[in-house]
C-alpha atoms as a PDB file:
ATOM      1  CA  UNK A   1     -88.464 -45.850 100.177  1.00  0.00           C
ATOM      2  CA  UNK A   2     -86.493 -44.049 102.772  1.00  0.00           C
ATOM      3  CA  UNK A   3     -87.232 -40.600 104.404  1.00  0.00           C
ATOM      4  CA  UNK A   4     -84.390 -38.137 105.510  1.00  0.00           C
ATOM      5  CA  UNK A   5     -83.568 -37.372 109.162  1.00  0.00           C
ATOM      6  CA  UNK A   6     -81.134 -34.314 110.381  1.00  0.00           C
ATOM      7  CA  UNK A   7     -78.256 -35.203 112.696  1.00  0.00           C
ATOM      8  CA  UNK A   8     -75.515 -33.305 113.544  1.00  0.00           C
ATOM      9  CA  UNK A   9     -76.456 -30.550 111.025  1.00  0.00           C
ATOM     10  CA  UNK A  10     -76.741 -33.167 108.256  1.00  0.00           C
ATOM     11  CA  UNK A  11     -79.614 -34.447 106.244  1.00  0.00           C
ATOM     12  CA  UNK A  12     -78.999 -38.408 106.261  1.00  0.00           C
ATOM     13  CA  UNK A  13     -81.493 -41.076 104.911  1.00  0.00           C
ATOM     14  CA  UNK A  14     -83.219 -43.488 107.218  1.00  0.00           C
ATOM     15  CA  UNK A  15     -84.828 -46.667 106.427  1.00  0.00           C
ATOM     16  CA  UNK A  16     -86.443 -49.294 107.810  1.00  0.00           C
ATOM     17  CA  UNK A  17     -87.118 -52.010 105.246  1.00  0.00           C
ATOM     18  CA  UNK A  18     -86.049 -55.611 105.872  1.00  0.00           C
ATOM     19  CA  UNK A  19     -82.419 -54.990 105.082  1.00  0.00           C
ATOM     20  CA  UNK A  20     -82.411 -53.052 108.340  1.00  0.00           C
ATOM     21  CA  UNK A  21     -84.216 -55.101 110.137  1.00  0.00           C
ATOM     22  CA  UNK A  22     -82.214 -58.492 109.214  1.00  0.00           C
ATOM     23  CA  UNK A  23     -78.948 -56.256 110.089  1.00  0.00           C
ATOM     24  CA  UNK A  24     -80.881 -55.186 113.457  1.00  0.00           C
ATOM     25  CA  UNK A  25     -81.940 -58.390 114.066  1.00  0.00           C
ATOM     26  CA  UNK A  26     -78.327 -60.289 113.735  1.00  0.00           C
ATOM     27  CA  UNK A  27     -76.704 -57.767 115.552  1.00  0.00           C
ATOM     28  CA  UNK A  28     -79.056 -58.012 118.990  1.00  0.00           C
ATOM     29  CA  UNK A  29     -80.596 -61.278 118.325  1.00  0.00           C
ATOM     30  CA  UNK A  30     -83.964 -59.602 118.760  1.00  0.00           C
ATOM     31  CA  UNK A  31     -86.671 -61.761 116.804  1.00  0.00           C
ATOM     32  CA  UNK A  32     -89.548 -60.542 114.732  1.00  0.00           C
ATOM     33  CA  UNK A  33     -91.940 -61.294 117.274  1.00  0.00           C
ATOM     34  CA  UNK A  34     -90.175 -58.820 119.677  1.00  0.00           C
ATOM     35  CA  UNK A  35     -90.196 -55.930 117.453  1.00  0.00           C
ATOM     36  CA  UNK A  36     -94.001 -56.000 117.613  1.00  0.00           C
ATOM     37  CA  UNK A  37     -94.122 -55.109 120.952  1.00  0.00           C
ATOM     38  CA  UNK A  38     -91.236 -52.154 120.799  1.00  0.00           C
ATOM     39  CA  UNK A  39     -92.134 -49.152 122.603  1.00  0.00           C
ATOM     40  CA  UNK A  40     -91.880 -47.802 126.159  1.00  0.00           C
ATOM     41  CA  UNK A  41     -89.700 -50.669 127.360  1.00  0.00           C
ATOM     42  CA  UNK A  42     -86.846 -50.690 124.813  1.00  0.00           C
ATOM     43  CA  UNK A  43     -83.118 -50.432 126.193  1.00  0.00           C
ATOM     44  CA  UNK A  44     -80.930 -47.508 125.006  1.00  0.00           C
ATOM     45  CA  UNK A  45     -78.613 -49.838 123.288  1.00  0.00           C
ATOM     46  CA  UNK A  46     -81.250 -51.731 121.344  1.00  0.00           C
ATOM     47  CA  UNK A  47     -82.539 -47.796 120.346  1.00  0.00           C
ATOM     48  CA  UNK A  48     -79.374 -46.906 119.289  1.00  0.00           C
ATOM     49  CA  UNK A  49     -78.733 -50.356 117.009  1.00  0.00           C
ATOM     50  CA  UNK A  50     -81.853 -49.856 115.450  1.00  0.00           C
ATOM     51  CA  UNK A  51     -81.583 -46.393 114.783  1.00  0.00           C
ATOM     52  CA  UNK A  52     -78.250 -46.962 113.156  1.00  0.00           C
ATOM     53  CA  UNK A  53     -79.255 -50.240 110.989  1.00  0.00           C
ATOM     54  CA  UNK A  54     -81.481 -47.633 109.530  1.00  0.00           C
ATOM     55  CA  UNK A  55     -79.423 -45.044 108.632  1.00  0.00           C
ATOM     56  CA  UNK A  56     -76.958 -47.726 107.302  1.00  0.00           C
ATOM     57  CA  UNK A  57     -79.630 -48.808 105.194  1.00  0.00           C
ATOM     58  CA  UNK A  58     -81.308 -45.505 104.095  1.00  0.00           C
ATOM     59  CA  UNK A  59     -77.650 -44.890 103.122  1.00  0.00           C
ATOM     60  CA  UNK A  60     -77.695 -48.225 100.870  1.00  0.00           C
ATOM     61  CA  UNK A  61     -81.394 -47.045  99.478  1.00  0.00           C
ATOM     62  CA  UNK A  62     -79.804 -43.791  98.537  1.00  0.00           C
ATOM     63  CA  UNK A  63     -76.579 -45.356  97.002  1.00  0.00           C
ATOM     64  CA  UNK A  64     -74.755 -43.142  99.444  1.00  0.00           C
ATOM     65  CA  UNK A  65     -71.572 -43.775 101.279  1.00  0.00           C
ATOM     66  CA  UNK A  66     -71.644 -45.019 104.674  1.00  0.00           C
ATOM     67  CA  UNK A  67     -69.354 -44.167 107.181  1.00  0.00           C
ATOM     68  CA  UNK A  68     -71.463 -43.450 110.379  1.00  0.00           C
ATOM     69  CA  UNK A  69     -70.470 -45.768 114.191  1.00  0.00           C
ATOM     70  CA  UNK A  70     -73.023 -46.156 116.405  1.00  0.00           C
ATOM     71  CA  UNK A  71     -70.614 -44.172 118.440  1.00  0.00           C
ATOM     72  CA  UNK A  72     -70.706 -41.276 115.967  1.00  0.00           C
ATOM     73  CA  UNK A  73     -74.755 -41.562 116.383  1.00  0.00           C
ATOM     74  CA  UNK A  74     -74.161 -41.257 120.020  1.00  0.00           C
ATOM     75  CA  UNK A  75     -71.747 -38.397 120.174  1.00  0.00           C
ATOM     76  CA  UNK A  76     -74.665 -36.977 117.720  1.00  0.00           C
ATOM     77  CA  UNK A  77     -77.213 -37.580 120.842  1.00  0.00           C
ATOM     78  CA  UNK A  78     -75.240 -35.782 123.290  1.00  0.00           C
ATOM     79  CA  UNK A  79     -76.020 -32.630 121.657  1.00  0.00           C
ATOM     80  CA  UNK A  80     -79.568 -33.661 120.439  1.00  0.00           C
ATOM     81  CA  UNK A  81     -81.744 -35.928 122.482  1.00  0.00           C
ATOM     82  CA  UNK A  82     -84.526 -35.491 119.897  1.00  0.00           C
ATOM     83  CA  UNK A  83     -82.793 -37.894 117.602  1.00  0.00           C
ATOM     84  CA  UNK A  84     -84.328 -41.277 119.514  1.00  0.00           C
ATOM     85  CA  UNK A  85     -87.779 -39.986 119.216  1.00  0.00           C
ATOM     86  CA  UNK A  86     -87.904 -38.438 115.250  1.00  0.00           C
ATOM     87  CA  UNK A  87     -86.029 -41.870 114.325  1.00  0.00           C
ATOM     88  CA  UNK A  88     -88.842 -43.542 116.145  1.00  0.00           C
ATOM     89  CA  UNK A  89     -91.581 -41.967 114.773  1.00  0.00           C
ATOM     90  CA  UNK A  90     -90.083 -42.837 111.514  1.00  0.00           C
ATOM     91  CA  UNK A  91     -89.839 -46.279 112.307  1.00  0.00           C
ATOM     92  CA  UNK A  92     -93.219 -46.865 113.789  1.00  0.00           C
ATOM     93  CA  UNK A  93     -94.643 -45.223 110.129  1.00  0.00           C
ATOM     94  CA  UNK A  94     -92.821 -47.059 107.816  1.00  0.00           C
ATOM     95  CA  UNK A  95     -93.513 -49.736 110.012  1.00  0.00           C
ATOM     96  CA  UNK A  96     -97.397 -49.139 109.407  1.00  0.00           C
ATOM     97  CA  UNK A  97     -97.180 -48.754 106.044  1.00  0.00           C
ATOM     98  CA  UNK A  98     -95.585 -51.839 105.586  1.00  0.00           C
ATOM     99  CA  UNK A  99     -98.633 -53.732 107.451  1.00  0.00           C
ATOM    100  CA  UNK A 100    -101.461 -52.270 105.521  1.00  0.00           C
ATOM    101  CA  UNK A 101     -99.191 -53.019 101.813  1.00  0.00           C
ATOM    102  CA  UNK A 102     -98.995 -56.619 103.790  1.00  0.00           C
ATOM    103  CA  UNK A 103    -102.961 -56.838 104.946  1.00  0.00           C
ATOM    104  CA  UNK A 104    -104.319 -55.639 101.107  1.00  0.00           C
ATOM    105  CA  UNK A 105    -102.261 -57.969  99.590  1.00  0.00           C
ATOM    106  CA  UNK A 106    -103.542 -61.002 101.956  1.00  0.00           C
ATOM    107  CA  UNK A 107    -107.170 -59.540 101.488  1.00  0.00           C
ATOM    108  CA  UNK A 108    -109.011 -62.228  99.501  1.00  0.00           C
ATOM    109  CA  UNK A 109    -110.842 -60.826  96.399  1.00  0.00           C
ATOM    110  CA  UNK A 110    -114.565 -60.752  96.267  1.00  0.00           C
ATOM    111  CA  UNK A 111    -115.744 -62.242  92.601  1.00  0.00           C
ATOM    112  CA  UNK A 112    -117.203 -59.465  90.643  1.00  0.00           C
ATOM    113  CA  UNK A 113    -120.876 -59.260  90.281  1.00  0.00           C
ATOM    114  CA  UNK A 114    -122.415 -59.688  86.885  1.00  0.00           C
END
Protein backbone atom coordinates (compact mmCIF):
# COMPACT_ATOMS: atom_id res chain seq x y z
CA UNK A 1 0.00 0.00 0.00
CA UNK A 2 1.34 3.43 -0.53
CA UNK A 3 0.10 6.77 1.02
CA UNK A 4 0.25 10.18 -0.92
CA UNK A 5 2.63 13.03 0.01
CA UNK A 6 2.35 16.83 -1.48
CA UNK A 7 5.48 18.30 -3.07
CA UNK A 8 5.77 21.09 -5.05
CA UNK A 9 1.95 21.56 -5.21
CA UNK A 10 1.54 17.93 -6.31
CA UNK A 11 -0.01 14.94 -4.69
CA UNK A 12 2.69 12.06 -5.41
CA UNK A 13 2.60 8.47 -3.91
CA UNK A 14 5.20 7.32 -1.45
CA UNK A 15 6.11 3.91 -0.50
CA UNK A 16 8.22 2.12 1.44
CA UNK A 17 7.89 -1.60 0.77
CA UNK A 18 10.94 -3.72 -0.07
CA UNK A 19 11.16 -2.54 -3.64
CA UNK A 20 12.25 0.75 -2.10
CA UNK A 21 14.23 -0.42 0.22
CA UNK A 22 16.35 -2.94 -2.14
CA UNK A 23 16.62 0.29 -4.57
CA UNK A 24 17.71 2.36 -1.29
CA UNK A 25 19.82 -0.12 -0.22
CA UNK A 26 21.93 -0.66 -3.68
CA UNK A 27 22.16 2.80 -4.21
CA UNK A 28 24.00 3.76 -0.59
CA UNK A 29 25.08 0.38 0.35
CA UNK A 30 23.25 0.87 3.63
CA UNK A 31 22.35 -2.72 5.08
CA UNK A 32 19.19 -3.81 6.78
CA UNK A 33 20.70 -3.75 10.02
CA UNK A 34 21.42 0.04 9.62
CA UNK A 35 18.02 1.06 8.78
CA UNK A 36 16.96 -0.09 12.26
CA UNK A 37 18.73 2.39 13.89
CA UNK A 38 17.69 5.50 11.38
CA UNK A 39 16.80 8.54 13.12
CA UNK A 40 18.55 11.61 14.54
CA UNK A 41 21.91 10.72 12.99
CA UNK A 42 21.03 10.20 9.31
CA UNK A 43 23.04 12.32 6.60
CA UNK A 44 21.07 14.63 4.25
CA UNK A 45 22.06 12.60 1.30
CA UNK A 46 21.02 9.24 2.71
CA UNK A 47 17.43 11.36 3.60
CA UNK A 48 17.14 12.46 0.34
CA UNK A 49 17.89 8.73 -1.41
CA UNK A 50 15.47 7.29 0.71
CA UNK A 51 12.91 9.70 0.33
CA UNK A 52 13.19 9.41 -3.40
CA UNK A 53 13.38 5.37 -3.62
CA UNK A 54 10.00 5.90 -2.16
CA UNK A 55 8.40 8.06 -4.28
CA UNK A 56 9.93 6.02 -7.20
CA UNK A 57 8.25 3.20 -5.80
CA UNK A 58 4.86 4.64 -4.64
CA UNK A 59 4.96 5.73 -8.31
CA UNK A 60 5.44 1.89 -9.43
CA UNK A 61 2.53 0.89 -6.69
CA UNK A 62 0.33 3.40 -8.38
CA UNK A 63 1.26 2.35 -12.02
CA UNK A 64 2.19 5.98 -12.46
CA UNK A 65 4.91 7.48 -14.52
CA UNK A 66 8.07 8.35 -13.00
CA UNK A 67 10.05 11.09 -13.89
CA UNK A 68 11.19 12.74 -10.55
CA UNK A 69 15.67 13.33 -9.84
CA UNK A 70 16.66 13.44 -6.59
CA UNK A 71 17.64 16.85 -7.75
CA UNK A 72 14.04 17.72 -8.64
CA UNK A 73 13.21 16.46 -4.85
CA UNK A 74 15.79 18.87 -3.74
CA UNK A 75 14.88 21.93 -5.70
CA UNK A 76 11.31 20.78 -4.12
CA UNK A 77 13.08 21.23 -0.48
CA UNK A 78 14.33 24.58 -1.07
CA UNK A 79 10.94 25.89 -0.96
CA UNK A 80 9.58 23.32 1.62
CA UNK A 81 11.75 22.00 4.38
CA UNK A 82 8.75 20.05 5.73
CA UNK A 83 9.19 17.47 3.05
CA UNK A 84 12.17 15.41 5.12
CA UNK A 85 10.04 15.17 8.13
CA UNK A 86 6.22 14.17 6.55
CA UNK A 87 8.32 11.58 4.31
CA UNK A 88 9.76 10.40 7.55
CA UNK A 89 6.91 10.02 9.46
CA UNK A 90 5.63 8.03 6.63
CA UNK A 91 8.43 5.87 6.61
CA UNK A 92 8.76 5.17 10.27
CA UNK A 93 4.68 4.00 9.99
CA UNK A 94 4.78 1.88 7.24
CA UNK A 95 7.79 0.78 8.72
CA UNK A 96 5.74 -0.30 11.95
CA UNK A 97 3.18 -1.77 10.27
CA UNK A 98 5.31 -3.92 8.50
CA UNK A 99 6.84 -5.32 11.97
CA UNK A 100 3.64 -6.12 13.71
CA UNK A 101 2.21 -8.02 9.99
CA UNK A 102 5.93 -9.68 10.53
CA UNK A 103 5.62 -10.46 14.59
CA UNK A 104 1.71 -12.04 14.14
CA UNK A 105 2.75 -14.04 11.52
CA UNK A 106 5.92 -15.51 13.58
CA UNK A 107 3.51 -15.76 16.69
CA UNK A 108 3.19 -19.51 17.33
CA UNK A 109 -0.47 -20.68 17.64
CA UNK A 110 -1.81 -21.86 20.92
CA UNK A 111 -3.86 -25.39 20.27
CA UNK A 112 -7.46 -24.75 20.83
CA UNK A 113 -9.02 -25.94 23.96
CA UNK A 114 -11.66 -28.60 23.81
Amino acid sequence: MYEYIKIDGKKMPIKFGFSALRNFSKLTGVTLKEMETFGQDMTFDVAITLIWCGLKDGARAAKEDFDFTSDDLCDAMDEDTSIIERSMVIFTDMMSKNEKKSQARMKPSRPKKK
